[in-house]
Every structure is written in C-alpha cells, then in structure tokens.
PDB file of N, CA and C in Angstrom:
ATOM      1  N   UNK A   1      20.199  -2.705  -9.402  1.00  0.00           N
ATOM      2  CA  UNK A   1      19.754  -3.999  -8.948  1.00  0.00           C
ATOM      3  C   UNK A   1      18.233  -4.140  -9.071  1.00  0.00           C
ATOM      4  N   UNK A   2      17.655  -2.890  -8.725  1.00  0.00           N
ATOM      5  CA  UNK A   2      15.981  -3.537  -8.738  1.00  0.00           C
ATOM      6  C   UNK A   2      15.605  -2.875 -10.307  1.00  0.00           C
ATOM      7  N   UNK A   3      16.708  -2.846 -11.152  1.00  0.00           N
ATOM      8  CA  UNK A   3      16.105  -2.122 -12.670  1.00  0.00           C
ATOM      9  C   UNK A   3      15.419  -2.903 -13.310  1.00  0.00           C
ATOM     10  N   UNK A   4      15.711  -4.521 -13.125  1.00  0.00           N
ATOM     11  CA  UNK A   4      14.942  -5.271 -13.845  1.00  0.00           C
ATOM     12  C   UNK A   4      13.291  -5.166 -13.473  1.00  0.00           C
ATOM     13  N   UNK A   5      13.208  -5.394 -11.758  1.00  0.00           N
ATOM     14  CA  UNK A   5      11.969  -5.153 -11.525  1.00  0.00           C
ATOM     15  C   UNK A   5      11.077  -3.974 -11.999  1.00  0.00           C
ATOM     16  N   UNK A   6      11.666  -2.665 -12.349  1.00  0.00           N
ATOM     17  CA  UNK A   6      10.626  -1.729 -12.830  1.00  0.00           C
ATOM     18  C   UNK A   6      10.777  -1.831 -14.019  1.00  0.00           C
ATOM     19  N   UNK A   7      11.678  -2.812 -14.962  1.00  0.00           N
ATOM     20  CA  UNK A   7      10.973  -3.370 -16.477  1.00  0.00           C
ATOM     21  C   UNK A   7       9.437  -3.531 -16.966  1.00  0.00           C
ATOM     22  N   UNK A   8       9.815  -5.170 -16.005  1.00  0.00           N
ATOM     23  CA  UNK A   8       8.579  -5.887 -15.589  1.00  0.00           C
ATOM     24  C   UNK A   8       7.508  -4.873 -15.045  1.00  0.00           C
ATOM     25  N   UNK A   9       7.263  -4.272 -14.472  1.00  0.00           N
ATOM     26  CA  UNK A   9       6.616  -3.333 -14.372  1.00  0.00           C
ATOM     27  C   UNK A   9       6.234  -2.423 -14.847  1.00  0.00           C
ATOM     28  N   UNK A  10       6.719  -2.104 -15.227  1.00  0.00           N
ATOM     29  CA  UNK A  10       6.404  -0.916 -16.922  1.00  0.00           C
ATOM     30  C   UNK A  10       5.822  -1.881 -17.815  1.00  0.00           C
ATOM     31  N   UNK A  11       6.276  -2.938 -18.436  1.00  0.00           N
ATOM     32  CA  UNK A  11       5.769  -3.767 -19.067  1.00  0.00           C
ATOM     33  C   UNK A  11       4.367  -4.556 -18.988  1.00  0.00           C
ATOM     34  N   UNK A  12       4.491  -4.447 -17.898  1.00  0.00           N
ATOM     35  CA  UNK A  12       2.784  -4.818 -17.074  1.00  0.00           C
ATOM     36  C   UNK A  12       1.961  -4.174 -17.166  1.00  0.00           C
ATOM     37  N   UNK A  13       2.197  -2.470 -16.052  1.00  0.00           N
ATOM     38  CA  UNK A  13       1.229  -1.505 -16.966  1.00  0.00           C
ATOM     39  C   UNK A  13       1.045  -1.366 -18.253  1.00  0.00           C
ATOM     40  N   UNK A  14       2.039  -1.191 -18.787  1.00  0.00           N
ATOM     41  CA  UNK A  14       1.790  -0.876 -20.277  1.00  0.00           C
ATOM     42  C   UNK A  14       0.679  -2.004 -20.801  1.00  0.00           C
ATOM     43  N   UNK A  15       1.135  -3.325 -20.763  1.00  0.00           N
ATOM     44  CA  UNK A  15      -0.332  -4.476 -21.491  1.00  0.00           C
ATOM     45  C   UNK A  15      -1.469  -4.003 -20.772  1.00  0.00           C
ATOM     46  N   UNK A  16      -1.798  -3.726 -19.376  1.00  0.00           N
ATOM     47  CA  UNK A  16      -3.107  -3.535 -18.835  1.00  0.00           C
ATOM     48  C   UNK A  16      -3.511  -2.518 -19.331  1.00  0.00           C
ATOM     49  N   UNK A  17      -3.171  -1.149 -19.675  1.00  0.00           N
ATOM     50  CA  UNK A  17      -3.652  -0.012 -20.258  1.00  0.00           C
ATOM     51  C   UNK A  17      -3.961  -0.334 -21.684  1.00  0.00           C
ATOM     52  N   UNK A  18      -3.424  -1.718 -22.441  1.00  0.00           N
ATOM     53  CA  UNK A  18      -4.004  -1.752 -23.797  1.00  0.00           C
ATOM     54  C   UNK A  18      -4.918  -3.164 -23.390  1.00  0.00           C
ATOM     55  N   UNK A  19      -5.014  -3.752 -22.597  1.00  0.00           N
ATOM     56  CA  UNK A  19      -6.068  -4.626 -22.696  1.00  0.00           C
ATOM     57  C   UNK A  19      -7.347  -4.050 -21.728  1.00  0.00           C
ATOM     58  N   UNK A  20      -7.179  -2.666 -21.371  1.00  0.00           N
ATOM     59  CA  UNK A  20      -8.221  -2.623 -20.698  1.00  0.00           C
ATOM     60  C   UNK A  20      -8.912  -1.988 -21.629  1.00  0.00           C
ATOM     61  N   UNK A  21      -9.105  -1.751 -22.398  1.00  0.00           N
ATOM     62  CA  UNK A  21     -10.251  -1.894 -23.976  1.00  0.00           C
ATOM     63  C   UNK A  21     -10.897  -3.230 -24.518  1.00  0.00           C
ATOM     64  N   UNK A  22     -10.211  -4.200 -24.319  1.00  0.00           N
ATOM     65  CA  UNK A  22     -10.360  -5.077 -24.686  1.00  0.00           C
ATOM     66  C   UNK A  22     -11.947  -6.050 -23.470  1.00  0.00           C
ATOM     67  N   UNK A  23     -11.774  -5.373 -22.680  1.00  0.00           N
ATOM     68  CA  UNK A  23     -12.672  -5.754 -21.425  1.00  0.00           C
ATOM     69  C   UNK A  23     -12.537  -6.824 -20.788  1.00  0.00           C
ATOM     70  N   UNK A  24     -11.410  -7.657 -20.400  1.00  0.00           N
ATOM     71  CA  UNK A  24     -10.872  -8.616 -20.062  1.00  0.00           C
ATOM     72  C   UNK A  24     -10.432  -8.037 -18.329  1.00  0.00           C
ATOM     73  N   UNK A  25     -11.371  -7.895 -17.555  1.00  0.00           N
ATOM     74  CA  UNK A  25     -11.027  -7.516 -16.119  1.00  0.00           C
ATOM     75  C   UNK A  25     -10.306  -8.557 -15.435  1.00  0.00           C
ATOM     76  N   UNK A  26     -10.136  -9.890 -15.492  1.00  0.00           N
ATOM     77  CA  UNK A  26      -9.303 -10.321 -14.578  1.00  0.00           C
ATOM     78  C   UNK A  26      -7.935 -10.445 -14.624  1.00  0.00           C
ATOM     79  N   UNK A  27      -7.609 -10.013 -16.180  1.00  0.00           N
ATOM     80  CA  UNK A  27      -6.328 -10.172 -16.722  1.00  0.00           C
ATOM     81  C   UNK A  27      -5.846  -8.805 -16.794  1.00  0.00           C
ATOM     82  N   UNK A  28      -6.534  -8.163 -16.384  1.00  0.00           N
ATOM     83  CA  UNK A  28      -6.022  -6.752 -16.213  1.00  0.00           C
ATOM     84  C   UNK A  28      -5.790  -6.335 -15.058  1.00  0.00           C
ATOM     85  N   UNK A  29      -6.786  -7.067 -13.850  1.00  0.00           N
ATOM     86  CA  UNK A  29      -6.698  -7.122 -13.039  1.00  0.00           C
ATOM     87  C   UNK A  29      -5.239  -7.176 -12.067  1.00  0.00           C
ATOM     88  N   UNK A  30      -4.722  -8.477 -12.772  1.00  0.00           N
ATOM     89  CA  UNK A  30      -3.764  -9.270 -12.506  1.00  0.00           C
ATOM     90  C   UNK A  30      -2.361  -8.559 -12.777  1.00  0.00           C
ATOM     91  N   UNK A  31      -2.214  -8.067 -14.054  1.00  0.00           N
ATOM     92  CA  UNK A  31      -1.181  -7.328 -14.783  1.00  0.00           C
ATOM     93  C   UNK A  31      -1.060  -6.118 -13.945  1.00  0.00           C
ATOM     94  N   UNK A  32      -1.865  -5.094 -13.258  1.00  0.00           N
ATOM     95  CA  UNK A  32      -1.891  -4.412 -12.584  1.00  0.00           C
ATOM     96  C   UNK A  32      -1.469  -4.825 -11.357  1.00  0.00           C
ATOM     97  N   UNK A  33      -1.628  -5.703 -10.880  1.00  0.00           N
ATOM     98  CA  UNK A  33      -1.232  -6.209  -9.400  1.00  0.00           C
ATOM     99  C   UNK A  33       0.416  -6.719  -9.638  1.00  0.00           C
ATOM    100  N   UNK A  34       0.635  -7.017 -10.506  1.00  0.00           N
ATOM    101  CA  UNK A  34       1.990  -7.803 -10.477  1.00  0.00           C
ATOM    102  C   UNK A  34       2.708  -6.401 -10.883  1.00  0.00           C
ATOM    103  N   UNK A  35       2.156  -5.376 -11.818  1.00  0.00           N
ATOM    104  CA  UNK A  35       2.975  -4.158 -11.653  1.00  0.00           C
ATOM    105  C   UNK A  35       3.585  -3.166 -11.006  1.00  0.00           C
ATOM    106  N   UNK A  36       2.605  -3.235  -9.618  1.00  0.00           N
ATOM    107  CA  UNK A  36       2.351  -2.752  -8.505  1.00  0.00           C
ATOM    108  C   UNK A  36       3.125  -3.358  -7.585  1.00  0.00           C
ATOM    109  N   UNK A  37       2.828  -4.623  -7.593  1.00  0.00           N
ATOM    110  CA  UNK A  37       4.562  -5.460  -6.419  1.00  0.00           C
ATOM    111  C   UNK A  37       5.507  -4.986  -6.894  1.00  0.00           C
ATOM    112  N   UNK A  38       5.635  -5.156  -8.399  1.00  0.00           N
ATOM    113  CA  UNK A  38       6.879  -5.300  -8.660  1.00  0.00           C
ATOM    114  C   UNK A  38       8.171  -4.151  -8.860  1.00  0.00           C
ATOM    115  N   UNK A  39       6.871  -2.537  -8.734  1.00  0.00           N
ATOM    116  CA  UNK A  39       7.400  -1.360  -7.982  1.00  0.00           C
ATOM    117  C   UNK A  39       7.965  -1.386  -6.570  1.00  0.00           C
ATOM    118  N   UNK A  40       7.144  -2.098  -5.697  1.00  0.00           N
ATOM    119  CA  UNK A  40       7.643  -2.307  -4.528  1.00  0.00           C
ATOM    120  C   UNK A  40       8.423  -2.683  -4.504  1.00  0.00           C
ATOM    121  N   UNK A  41       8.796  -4.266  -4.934  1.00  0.00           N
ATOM    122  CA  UNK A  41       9.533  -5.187  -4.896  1.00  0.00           C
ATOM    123  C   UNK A  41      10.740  -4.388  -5.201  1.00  0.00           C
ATOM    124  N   UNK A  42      10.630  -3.775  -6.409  1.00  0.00           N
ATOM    125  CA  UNK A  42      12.213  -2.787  -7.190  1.00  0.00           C
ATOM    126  C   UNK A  42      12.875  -1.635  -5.856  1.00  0.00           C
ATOM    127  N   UNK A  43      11.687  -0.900  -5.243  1.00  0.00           N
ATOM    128  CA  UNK A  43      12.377  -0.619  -4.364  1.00  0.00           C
ATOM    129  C   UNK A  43      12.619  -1.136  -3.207  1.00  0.00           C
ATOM    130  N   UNK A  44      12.381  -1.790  -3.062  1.00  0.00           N
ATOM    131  CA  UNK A  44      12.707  -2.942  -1.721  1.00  0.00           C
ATOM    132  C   UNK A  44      14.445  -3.280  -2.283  1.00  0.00           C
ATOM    133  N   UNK A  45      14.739  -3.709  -3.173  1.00  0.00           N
ATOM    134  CA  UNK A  45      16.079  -4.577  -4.018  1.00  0.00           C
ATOM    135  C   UNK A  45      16.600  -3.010  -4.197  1.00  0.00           C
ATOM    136  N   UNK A  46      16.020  -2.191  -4.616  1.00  0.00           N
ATOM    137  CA  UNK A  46      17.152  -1.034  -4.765  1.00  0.00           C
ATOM    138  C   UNK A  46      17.675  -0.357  -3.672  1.00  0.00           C
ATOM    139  N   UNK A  47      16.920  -0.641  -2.009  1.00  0.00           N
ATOM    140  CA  UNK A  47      17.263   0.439  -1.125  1.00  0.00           C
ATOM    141  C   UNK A  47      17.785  -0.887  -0.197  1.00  0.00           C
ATOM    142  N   UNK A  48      17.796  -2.200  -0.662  1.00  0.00           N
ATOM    143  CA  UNK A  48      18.751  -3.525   0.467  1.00  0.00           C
ATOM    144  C   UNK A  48      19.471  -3.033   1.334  1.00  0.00           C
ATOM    145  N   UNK A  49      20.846  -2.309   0.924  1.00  0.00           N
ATOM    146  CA  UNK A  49      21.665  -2.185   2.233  1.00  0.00           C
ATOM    147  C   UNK A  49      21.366  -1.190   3.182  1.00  0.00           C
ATOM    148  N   UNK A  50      20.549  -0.611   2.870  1.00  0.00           N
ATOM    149  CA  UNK A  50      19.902   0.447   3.671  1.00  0.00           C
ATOM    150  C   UNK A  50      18.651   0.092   4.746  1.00  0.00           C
ATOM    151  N   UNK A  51      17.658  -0.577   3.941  1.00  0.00           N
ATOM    152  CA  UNK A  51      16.337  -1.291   4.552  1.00  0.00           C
ATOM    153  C   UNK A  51      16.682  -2.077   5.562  1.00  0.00           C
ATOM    154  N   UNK A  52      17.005  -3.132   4.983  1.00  0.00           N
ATOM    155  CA  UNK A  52      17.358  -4.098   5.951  1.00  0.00           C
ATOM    156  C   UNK A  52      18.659  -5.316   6.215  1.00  0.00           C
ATOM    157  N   UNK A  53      19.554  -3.864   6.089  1.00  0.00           N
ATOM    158  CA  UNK A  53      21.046  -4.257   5.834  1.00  0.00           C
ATOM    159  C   UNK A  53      21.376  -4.210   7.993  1.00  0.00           C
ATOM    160  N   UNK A  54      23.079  -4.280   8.092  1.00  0.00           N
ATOM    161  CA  UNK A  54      23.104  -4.224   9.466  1.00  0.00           C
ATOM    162  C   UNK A  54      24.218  -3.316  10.177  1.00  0.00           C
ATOM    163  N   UNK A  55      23.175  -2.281   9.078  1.00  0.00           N
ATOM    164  CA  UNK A  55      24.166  -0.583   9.704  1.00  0.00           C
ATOM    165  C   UNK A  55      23.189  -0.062  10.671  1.00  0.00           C
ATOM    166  N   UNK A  56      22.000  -0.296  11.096  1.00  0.00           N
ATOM    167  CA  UNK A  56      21.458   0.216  12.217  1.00  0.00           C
ATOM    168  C   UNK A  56      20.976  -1.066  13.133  1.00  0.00           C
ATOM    169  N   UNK A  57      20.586  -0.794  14.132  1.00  0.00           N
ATOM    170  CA  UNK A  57      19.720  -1.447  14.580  1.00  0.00           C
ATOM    171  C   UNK A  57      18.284  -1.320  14.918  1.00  0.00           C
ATOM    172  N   UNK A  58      17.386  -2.002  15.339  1.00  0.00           N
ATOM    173  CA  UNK A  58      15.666  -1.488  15.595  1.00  0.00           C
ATOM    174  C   UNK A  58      15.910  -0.130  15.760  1.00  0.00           C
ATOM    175  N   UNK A  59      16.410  -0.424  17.237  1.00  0.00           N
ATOM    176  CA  UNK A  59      16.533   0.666  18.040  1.00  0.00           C
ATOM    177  C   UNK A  59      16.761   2.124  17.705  1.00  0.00           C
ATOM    178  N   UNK A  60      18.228   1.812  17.167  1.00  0.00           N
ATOM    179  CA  UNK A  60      18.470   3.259  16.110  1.00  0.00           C
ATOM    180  C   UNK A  60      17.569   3.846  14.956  1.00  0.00           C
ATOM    181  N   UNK A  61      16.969   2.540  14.491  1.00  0.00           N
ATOM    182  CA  UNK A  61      16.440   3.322  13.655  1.00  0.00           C
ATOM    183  C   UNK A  61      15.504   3.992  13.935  1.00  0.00           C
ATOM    184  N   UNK A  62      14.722   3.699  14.851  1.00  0.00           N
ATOM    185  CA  UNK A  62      13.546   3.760  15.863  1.00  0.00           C
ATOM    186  C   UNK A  62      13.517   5.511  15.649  1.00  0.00           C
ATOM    187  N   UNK A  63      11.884   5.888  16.039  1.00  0.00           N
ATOM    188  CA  UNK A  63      11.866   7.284  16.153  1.00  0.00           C
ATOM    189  C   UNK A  63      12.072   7.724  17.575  1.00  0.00           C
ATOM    190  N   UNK A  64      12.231   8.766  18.085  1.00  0.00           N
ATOM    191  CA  UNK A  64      12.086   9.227  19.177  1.00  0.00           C
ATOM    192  C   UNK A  64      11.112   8.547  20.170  1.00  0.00           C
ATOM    193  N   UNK A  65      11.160   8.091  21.259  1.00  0.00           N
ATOM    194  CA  UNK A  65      10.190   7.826  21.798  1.00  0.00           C
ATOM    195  C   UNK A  65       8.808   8.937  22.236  1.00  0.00           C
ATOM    196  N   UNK A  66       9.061  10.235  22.540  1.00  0.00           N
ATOM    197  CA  UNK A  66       7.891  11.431  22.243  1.00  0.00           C
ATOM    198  C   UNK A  66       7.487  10.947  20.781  1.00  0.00           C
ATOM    199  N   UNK A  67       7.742  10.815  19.597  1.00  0.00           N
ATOM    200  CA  UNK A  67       7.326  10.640  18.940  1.00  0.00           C
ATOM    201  C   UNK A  67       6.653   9.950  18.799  1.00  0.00           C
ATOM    202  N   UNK A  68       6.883   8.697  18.660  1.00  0.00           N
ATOM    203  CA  UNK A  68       6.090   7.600  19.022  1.00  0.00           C
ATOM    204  C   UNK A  68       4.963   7.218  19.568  1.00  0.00           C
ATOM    205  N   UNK A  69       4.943   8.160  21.304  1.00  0.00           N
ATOM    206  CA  UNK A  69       3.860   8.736  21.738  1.00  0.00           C
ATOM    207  C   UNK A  69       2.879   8.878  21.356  1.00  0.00           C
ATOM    208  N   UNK A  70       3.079  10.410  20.537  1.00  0.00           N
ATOM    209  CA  UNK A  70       2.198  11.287  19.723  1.00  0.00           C
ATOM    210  C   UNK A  70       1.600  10.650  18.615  1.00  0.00           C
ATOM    211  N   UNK A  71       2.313   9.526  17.681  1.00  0.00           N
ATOM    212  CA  UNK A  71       1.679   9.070  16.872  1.00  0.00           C
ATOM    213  C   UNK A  71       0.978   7.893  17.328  1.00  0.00           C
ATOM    214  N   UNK A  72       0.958   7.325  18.350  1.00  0.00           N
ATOM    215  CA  UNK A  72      -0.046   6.585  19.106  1.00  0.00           C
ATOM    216  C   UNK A  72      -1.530   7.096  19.178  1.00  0.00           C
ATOM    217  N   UNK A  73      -1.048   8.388  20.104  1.00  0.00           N
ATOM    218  CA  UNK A  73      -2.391   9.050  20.584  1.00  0.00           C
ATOM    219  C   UNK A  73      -3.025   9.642  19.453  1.00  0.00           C
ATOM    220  N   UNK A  74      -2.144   9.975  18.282  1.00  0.00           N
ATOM    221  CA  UNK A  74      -3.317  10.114  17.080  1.00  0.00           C
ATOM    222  C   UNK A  74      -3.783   9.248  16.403  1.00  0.00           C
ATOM    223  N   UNK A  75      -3.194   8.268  16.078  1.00  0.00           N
ATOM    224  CA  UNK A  75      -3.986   6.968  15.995  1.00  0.00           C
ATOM    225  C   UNK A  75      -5.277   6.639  17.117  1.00  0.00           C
ATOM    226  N   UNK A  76      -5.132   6.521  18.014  1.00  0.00           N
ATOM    227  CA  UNK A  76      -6.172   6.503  19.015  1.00  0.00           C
ATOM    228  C   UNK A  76      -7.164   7.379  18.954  1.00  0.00           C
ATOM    229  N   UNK A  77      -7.072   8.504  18.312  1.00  0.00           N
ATOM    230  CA  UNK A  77      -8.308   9.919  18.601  1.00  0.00           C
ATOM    231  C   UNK A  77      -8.600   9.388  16.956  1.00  0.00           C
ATOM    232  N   UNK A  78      -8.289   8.794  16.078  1.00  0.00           N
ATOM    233  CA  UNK A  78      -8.512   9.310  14.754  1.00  0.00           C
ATOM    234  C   UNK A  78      -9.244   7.772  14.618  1.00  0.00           C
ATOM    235  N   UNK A  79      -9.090   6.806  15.378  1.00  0.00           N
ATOM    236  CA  UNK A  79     -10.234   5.705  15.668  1.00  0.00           C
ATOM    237  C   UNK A  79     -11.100   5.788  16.450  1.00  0.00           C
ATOM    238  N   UNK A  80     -11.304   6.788  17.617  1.00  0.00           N
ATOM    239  CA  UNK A  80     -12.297   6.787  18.375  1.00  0.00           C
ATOM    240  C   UNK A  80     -13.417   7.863  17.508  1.00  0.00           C
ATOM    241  N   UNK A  81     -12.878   8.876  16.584  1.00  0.00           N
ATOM    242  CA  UNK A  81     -13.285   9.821  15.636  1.00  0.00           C
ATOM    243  C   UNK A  81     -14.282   9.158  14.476  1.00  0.00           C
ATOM    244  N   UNK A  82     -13.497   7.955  14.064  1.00  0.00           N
ATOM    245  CA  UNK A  82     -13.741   7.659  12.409  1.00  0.00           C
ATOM    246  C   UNK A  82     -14.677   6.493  13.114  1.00  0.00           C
ATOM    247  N   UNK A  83     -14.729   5.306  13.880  1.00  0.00           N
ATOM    248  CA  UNK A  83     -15.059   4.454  14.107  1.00  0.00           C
ATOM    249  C   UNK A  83     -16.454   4.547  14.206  1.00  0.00           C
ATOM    250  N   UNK A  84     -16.911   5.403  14.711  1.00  0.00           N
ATOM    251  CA  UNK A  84     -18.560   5.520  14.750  1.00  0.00           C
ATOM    252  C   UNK A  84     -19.296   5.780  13.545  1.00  0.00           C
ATOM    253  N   UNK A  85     -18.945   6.608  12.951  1.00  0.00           N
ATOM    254  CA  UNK A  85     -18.841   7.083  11.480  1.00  0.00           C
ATOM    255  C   UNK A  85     -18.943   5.454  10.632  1.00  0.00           C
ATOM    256  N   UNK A  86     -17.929   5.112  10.806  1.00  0.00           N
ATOM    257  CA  UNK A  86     -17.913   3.816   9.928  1.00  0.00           C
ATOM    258  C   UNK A  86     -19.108   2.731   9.827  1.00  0.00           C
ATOM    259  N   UNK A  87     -19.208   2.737  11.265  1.00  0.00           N
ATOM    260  CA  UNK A  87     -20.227   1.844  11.804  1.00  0.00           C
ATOM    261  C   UNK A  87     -21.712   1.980  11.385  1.00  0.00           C
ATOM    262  N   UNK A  88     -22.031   3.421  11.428  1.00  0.00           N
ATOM    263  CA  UNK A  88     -22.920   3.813  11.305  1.00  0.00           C
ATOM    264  C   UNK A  88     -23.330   3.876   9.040  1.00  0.00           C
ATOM    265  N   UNK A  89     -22.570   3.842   9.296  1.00  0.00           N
ATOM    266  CA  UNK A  89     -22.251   3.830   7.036  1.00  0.00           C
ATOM    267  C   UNK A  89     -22.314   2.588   7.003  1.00  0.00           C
ATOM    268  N   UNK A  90     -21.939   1.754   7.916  1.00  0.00           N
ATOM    269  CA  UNK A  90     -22.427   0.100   7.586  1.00  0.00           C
ATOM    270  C   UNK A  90     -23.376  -0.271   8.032  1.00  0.00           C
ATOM    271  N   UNK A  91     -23.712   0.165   8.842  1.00  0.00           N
ATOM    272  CA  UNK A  91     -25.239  -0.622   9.378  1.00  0.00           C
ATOM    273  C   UNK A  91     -26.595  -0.009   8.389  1.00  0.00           C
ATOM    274  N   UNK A  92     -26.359   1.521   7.720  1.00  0.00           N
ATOM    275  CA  UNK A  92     -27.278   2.069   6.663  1.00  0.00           C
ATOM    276  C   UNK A  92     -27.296   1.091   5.620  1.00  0.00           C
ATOM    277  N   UNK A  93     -25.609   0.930   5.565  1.00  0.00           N
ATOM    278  CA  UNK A  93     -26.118  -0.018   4.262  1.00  0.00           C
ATOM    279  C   UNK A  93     -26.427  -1.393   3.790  1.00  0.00           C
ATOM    280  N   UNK A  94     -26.160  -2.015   5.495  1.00  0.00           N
ATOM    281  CA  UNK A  94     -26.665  -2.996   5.119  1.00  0.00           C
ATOM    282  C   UNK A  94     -28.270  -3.132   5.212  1.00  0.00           C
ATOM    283  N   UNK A  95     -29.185  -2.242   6.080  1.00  0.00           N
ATOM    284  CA  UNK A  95     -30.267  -1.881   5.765  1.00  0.00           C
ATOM    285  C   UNK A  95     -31.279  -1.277   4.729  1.00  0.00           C
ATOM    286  N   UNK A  96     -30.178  -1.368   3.667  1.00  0.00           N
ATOM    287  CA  UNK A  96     -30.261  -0.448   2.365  1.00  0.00           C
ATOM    288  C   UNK A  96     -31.167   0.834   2.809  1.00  0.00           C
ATOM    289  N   UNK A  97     -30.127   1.572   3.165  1.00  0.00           N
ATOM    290  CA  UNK A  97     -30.677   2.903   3.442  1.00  0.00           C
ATOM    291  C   UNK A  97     -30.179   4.169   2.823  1.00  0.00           C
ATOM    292  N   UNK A  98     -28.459   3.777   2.803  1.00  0.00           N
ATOM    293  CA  UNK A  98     -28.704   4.605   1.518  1.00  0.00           C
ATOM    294  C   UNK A  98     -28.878   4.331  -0.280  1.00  0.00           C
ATOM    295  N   UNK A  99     -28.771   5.366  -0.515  1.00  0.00           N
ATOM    296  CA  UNK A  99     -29.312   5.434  -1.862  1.00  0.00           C
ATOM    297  C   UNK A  99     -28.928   5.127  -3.154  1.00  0.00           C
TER     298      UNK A  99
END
C-alpha cells in the first residue's frame, strides 16, 4: 500500500541528487522535502492497521506509567542542562562574538 509512496520518493531523491549540480537550490530544495514526506507518508500507509487502526487503545498502547515518569524527568534535567548553554550561544552571537 505505501509502495507507491517510496516510488515517488526515490524518484525525488534521485532528480535532487542530479540537479544539485546544476545549482538550482530551491528546486532541490523542494524535491528533497517532498522525498522526505513521502518516506513518512509510505510508512504511515504501510503500518495503517497498526498505527492508528482500533486494536489498541491510548491507554494500551501507552508506556508504563514509571516509564513515563522517567522520561519526563529526563526531559526536565536535559532542559535545565542544555538551556543555559543555548542561551548563552545566542546572546554571543547575536553580539557577534563569536567568530
């Protein structure tokens, strides 16, 4: 079902890898982006009754609630971690400070 979509997709990459010689960035741009959905898209249509068919529910599908937890609180430490960092790489550069 989603075979057609990774046609189109193959077919897409394939023109962007020969027009990107050609130096035409927005059209390569583009061909790349529609190749890239349209991987998604293929597996989205190939895994239907599974994704978001109505053999589970939220719930079931749901992880553990400990789990859940845990991937909270690392989300939380890995923004209180990175966030300053970030901040600080933007305010250099918008001061042109670095180099």
């Amino acid at each position: 079902m989603g075979a057609p979509l990774l046609v189109v997709s193959g077919l897409c990459g394939l023109a962007a890898l020969l027009l990107l010689r050609k130096g035409s960035p927005p059209v390569v741009r583009t061909l790349a982006a529609v190749a890239i959905t349209t991987v998604v898209g293929g597996w989205g249509v190939a895994q239907y009754p599974y994704l978001l068919g109505t053999h589970l529910t939220i719930q079931q599908a749901a992880a553990p609630a400990a789990t859940l937890w845990v991937l909270t609180a690392v989300a939380f430490v890995a923004v209180v971690l990175i966030a300053p960092s970030l901040l600080l790489l933007y305010s250099l550069q918008l001061r042109r400070k670095l180099g």
